[in-house]
N, C-alpha and C. Protein backbone atom coordinates (compact mmCIF):
# COMPACT_ATOMS: atom_id res chain seq x y z
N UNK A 1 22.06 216.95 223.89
CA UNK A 1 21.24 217.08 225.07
C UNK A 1 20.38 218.33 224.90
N UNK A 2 19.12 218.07 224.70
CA UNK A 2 18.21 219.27 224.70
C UNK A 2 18.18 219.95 226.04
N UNK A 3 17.86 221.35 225.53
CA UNK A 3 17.35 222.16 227.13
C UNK A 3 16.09 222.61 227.58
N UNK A 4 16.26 222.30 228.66
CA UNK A 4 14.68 222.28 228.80
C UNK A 4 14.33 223.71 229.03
N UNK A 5 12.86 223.70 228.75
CA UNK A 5 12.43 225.28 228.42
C UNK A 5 11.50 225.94 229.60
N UNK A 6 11.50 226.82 230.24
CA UNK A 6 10.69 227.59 231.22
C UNK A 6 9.04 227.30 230.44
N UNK A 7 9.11 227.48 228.72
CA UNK A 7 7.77 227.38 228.65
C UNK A 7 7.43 226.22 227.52
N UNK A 8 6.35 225.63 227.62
CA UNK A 8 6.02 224.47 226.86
C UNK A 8 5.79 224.96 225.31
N UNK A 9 5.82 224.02 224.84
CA UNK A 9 6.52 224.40 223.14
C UNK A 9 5.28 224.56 222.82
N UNK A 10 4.01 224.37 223.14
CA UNK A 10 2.42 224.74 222.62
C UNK A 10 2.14 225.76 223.06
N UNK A 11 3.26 226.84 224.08
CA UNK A 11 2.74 227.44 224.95
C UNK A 11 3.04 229.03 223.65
N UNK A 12 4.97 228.38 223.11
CA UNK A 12 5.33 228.93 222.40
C UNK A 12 4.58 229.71 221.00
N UNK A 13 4.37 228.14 220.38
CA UNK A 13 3.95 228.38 219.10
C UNK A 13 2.84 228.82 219.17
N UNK A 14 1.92 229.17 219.76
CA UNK A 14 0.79 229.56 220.17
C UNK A 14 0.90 231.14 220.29
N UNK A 15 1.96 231.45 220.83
CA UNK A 15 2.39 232.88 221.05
C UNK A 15 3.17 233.09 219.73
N UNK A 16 3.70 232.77 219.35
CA UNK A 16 4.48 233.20 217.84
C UNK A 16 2.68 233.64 216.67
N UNK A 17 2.28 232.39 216.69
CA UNK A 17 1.16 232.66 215.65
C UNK A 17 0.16 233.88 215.88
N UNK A 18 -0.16 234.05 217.11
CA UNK A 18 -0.37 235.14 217.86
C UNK A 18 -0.19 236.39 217.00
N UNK A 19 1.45 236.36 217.12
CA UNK A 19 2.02 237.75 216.51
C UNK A 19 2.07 237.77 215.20
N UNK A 20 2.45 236.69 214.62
CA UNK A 20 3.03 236.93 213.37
C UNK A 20 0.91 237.05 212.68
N UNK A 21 -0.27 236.34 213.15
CA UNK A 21 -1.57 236.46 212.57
C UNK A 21 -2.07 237.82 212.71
N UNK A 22 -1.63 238.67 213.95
CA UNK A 22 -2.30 240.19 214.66
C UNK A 22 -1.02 241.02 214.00
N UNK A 23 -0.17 240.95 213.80
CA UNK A 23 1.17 242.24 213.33
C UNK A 23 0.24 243.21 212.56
N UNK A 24 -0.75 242.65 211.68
CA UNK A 24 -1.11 244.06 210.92
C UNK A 24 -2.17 244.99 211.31
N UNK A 25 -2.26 244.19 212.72
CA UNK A 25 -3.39 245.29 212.98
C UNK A 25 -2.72 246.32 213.92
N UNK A 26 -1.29 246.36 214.07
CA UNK A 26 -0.74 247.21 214.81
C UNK A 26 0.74 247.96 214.33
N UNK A 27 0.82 249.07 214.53
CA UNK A 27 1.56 250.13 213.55
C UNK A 27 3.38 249.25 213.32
N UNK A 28 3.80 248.51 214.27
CA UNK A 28 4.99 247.90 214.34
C UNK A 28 4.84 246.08 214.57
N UNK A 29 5.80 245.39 214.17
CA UNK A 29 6.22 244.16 215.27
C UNK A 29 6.11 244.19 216.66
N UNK A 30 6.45 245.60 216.87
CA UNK A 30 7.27 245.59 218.27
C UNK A 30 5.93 245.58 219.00
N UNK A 31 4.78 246.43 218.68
CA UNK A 31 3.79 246.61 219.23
C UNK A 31 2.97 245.80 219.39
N UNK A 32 2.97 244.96 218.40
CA UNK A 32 1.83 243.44 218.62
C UNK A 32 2.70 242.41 219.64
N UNK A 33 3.84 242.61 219.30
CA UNK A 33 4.45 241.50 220.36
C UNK A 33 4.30 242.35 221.82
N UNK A 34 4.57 243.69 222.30
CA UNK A 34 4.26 243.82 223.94
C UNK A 34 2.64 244.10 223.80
N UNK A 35 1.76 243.82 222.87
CA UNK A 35 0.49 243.56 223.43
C UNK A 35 0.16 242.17 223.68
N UNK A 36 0.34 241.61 222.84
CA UNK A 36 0.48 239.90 222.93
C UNK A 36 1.20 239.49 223.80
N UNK A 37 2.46 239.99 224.23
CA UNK A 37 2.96 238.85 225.50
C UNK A 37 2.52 238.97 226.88
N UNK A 38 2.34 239.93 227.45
CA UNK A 38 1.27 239.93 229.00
C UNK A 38 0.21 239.12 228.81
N UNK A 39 -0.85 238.77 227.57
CA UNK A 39 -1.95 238.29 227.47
C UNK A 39 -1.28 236.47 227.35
N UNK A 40 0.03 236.50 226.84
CA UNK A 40 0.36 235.15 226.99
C UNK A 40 1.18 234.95 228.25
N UNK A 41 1.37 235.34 228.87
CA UNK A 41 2.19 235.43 230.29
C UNK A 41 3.72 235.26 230.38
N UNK A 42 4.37 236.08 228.78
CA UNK A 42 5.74 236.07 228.67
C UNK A 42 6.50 237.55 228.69
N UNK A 43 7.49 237.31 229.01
CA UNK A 43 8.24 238.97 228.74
C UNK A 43 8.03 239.09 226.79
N UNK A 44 8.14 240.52 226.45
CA UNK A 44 8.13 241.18 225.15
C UNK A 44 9.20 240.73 224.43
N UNK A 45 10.58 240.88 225.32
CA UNK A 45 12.16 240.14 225.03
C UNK A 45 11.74 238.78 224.58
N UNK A 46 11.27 237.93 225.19
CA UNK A 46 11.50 236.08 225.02
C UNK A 46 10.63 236.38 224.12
N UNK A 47 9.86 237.07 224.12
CA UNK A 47 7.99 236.68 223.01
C UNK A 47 8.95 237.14 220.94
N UNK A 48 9.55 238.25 221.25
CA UNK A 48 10.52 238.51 220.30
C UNK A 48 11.55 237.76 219.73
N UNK A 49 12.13 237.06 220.59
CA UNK A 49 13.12 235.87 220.28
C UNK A 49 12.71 234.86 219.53
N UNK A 50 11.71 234.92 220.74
CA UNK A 50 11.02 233.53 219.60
C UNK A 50 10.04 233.48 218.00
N UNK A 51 9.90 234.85 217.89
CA UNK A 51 9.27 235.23 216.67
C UNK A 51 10.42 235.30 215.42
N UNK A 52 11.47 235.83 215.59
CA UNK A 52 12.97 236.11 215.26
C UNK A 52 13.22 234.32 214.96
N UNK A 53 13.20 233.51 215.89
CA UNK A 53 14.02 232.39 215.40
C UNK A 53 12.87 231.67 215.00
N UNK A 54 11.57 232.00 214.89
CA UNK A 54 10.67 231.10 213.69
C UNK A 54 10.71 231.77 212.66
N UNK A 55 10.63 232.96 212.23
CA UNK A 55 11.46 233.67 211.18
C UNK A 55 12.20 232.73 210.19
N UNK A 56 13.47 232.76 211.21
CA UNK A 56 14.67 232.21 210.64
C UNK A 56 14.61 231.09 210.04
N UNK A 57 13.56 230.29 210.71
CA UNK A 57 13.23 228.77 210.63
C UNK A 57 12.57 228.89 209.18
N UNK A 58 11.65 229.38 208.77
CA UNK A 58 10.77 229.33 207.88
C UNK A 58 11.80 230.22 206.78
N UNK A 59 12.59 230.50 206.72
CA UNK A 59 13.52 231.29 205.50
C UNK A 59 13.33 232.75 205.47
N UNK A 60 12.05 233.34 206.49
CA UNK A 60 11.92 235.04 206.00
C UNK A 60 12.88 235.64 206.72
N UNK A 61 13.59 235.85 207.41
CA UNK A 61 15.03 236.24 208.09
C UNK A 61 16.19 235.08 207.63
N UNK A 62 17.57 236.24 207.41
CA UNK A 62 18.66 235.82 207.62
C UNK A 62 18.98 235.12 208.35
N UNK A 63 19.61 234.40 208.51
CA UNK A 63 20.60 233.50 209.91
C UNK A 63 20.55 231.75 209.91
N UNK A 64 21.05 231.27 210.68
CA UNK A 64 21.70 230.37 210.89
C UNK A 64 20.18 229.61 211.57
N UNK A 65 19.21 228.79 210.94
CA UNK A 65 18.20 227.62 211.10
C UNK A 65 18.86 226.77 212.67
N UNK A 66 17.50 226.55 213.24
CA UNK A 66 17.80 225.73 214.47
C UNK A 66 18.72 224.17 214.19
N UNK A 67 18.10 223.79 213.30
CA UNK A 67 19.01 222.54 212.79
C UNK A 67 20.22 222.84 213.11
N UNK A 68 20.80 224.03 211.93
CA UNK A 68 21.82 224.50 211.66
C UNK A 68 22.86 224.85 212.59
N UNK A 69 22.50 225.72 213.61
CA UNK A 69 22.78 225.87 214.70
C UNK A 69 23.10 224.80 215.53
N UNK A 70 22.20 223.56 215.76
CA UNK A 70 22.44 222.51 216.72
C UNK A 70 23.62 221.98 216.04
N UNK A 71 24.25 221.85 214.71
CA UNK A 71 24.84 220.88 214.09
C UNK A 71 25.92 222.10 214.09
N UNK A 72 26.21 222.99 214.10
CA UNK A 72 27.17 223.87 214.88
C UNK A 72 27.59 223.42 215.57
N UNK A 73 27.00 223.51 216.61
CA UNK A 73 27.60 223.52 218.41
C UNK A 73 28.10 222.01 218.26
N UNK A 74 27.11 220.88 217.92
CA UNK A 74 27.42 219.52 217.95
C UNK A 74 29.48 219.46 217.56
N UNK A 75 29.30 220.07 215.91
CA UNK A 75 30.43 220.12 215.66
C UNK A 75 31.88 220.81 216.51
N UNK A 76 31.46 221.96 216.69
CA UNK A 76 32.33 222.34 217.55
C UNK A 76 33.02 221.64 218.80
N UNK A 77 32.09 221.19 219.39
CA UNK A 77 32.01 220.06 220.66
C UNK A 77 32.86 219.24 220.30
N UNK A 78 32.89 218.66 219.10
CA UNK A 78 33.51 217.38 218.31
C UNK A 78 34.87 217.78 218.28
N UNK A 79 34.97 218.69 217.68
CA UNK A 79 36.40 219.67 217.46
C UNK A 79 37.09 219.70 218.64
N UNK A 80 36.65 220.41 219.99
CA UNK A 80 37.14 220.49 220.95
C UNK A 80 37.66 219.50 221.55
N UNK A 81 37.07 217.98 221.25
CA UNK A 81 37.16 217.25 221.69
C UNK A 81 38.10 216.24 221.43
N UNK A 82 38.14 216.39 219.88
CA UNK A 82 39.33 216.04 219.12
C UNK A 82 40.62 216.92 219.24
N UNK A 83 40.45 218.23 219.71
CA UNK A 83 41.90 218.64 219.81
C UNK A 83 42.65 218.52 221.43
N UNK A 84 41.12 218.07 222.17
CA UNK A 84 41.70 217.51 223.14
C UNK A 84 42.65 216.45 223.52
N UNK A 85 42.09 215.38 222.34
CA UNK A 85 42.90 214.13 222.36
C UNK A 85 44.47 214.43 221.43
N UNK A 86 44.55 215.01 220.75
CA UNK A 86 45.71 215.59 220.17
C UNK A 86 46.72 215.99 220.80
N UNK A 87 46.33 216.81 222.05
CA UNK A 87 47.29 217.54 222.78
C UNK A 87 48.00 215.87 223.53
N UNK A 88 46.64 215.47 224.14
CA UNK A 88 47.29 213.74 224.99
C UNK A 88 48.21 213.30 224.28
N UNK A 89 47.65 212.98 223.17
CA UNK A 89 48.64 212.05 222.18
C UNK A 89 49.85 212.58 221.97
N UNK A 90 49.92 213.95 221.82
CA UNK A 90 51.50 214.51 221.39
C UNK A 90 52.20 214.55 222.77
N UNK A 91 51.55 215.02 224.08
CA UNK A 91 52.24 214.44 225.31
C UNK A 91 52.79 212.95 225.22
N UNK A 92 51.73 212.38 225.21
CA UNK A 92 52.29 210.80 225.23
C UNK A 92 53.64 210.54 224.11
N UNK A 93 53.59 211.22 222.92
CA UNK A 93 54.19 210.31 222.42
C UNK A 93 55.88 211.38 222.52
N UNK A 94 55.75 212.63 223.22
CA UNK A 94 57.18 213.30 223.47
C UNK A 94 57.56 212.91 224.56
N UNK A 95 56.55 212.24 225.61
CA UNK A 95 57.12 211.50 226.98
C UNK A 95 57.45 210.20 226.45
N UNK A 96 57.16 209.20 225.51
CA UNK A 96 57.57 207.64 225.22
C UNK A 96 58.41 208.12 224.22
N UNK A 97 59.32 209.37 223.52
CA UNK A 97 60.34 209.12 222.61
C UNK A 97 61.04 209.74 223.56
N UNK A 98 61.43 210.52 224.58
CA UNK A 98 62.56 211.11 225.67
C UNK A 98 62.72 209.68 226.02
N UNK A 99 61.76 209.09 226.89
CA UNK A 99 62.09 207.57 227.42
C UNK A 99 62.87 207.16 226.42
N UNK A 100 62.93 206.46 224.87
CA UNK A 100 63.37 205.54 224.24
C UNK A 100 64.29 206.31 224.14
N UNK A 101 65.12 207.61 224.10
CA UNK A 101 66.07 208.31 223.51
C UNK A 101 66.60 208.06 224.87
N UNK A 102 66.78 207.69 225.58
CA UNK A 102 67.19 208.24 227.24
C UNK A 102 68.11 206.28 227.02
N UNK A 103 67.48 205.52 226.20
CA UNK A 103 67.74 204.16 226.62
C UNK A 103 68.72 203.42 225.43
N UNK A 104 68.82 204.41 224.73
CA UNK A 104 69.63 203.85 222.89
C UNK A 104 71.64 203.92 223.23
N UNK A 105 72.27 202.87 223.29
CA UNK A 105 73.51 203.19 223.61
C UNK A 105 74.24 204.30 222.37
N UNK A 106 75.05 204.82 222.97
CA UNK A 106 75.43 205.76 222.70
C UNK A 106 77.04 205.06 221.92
């Protein structure tokens, strides 16, 4: 299930290229991104994030790719979900062997 975003993904990439095309005309990252994000109508924080995880995307930063990430969580979810049914099953099957042990003549 995707999440939906406060800002439209043209609104995004539009602001990423922004920074990452202007960075050299200004002494830092940090500085092209809080000049660039008022002119795109985002906080400096989100305008940064999102420069950071196209980064990541394209291989010039470390970390864990959006793919990568989604197929994370997916997995995990899976996991959780499977150890959910585990716990049922071992209930079920220590409540149906007390029953059969409760019924074996002695």
């Amino acid at each position: 299930m995707a999440r939906t975003s406060r800002y439209p993904q043209d609104v995004r990439d539009r602001a990423v290229r922004l920074v990452l095309d202007h960075r050299g005309q200004y002494a830092s990252e940090w500085q092209a991104i809080t000049s660039i994000a008022p002119k795109v109508g985002v906080h400096p924080e989100t305008l940064r994030l999102w420069v950071r995880r196209t980064q990541i995307d394209k291989g010039e930063r470390p970390g864990l790719t959006t793919e990568e990430r989604e197929r994370l969580m997916q997995l995990e979810r899976e996991n959780r979900e499977l150890r959910r049914a585990n716990e049922i099953l071992k209930s079920a099957a220590a409540f149906f062997g007390a029953e059969l042990d409760g019924r074996r003549p002695r």
